[in-house]
Protein backbone atom coordinates (compact mmCIF):
# COMPACT_ATOMS: atom_id res chain seq x y z
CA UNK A 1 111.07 110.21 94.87
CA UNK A 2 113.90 109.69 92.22
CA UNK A 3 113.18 111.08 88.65
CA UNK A 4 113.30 108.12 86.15
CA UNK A 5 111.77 108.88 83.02
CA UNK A 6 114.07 111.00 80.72
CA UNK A 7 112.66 113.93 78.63
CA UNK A 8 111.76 112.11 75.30
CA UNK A 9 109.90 109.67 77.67
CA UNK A 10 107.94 112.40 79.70
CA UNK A 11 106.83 114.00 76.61
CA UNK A 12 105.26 110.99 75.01
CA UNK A 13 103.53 110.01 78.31
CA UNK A 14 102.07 113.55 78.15
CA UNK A 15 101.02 113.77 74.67
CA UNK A 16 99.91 109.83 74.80
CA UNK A 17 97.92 110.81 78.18
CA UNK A 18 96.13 113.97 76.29
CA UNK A 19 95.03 111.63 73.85
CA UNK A 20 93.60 108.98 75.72
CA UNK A 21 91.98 111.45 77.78
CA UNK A 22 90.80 113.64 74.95
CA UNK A 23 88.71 110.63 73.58
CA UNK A 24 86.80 110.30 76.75
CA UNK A 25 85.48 113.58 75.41
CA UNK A 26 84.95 113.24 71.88
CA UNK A 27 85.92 109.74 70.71
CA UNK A 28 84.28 106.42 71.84
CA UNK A 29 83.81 107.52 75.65
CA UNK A 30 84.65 104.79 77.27
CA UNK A 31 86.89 104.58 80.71
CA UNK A 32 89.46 103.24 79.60
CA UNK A 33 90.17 106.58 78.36
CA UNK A 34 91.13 107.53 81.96
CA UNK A 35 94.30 105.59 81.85
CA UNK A 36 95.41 108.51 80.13
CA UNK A 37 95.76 110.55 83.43
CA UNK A 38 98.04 107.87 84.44
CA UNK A 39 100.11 108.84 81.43
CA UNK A 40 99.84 112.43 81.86
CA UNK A 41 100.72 112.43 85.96
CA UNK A 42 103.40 110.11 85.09
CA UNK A 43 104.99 112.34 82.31
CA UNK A 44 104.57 115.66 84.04
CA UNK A 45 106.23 114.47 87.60
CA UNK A 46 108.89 112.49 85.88
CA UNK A 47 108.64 108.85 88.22
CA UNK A 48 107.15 106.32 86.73
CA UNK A 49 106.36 103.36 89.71
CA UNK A 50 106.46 100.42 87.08
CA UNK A 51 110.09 101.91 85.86
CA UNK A 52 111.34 101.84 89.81
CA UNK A 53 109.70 97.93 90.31
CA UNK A 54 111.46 96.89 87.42
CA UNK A 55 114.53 98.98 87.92
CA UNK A 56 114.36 100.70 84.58
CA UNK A 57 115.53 104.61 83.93
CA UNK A 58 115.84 107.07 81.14
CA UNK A 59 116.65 110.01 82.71
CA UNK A 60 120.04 110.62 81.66
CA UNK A 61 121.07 112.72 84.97
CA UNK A 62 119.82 110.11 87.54
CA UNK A 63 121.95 106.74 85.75
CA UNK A 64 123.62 104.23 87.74
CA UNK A 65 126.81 103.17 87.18
């Protein structure tokens, strides 16, 4: 499992997934706030499975050539 998502990526999908998950709680509560721990999984292990389908990568240290 190759890291693709660079740090300015990660932290977005974290603080994007917090949000969507924090209006479960006190916004609309609706599911669709759960896609949030997709964000928040995502961001905190650093692979992202629609960035390997589609061959995409921001993690500086991992780059092809």
């Amino acid at each position: 499992m190759t890291k693709n998502a660079g740090s300015i990526d990660r932290a977005v999908r974290v603080v994007l997934g917090l949000v969507l998950i924090s209006l479960v709680f006190i916004g609309p509560q609706t599911p669709w706030g759960w896609i949030g721990a997709i964000f928040l999984v995502t961001g905190l292990v650093g692979m992202c499975p629609l960035y390997s389908i589609f061959g995409i990568n921001t993690c500086p240290l991992n780059k092809r050539s």
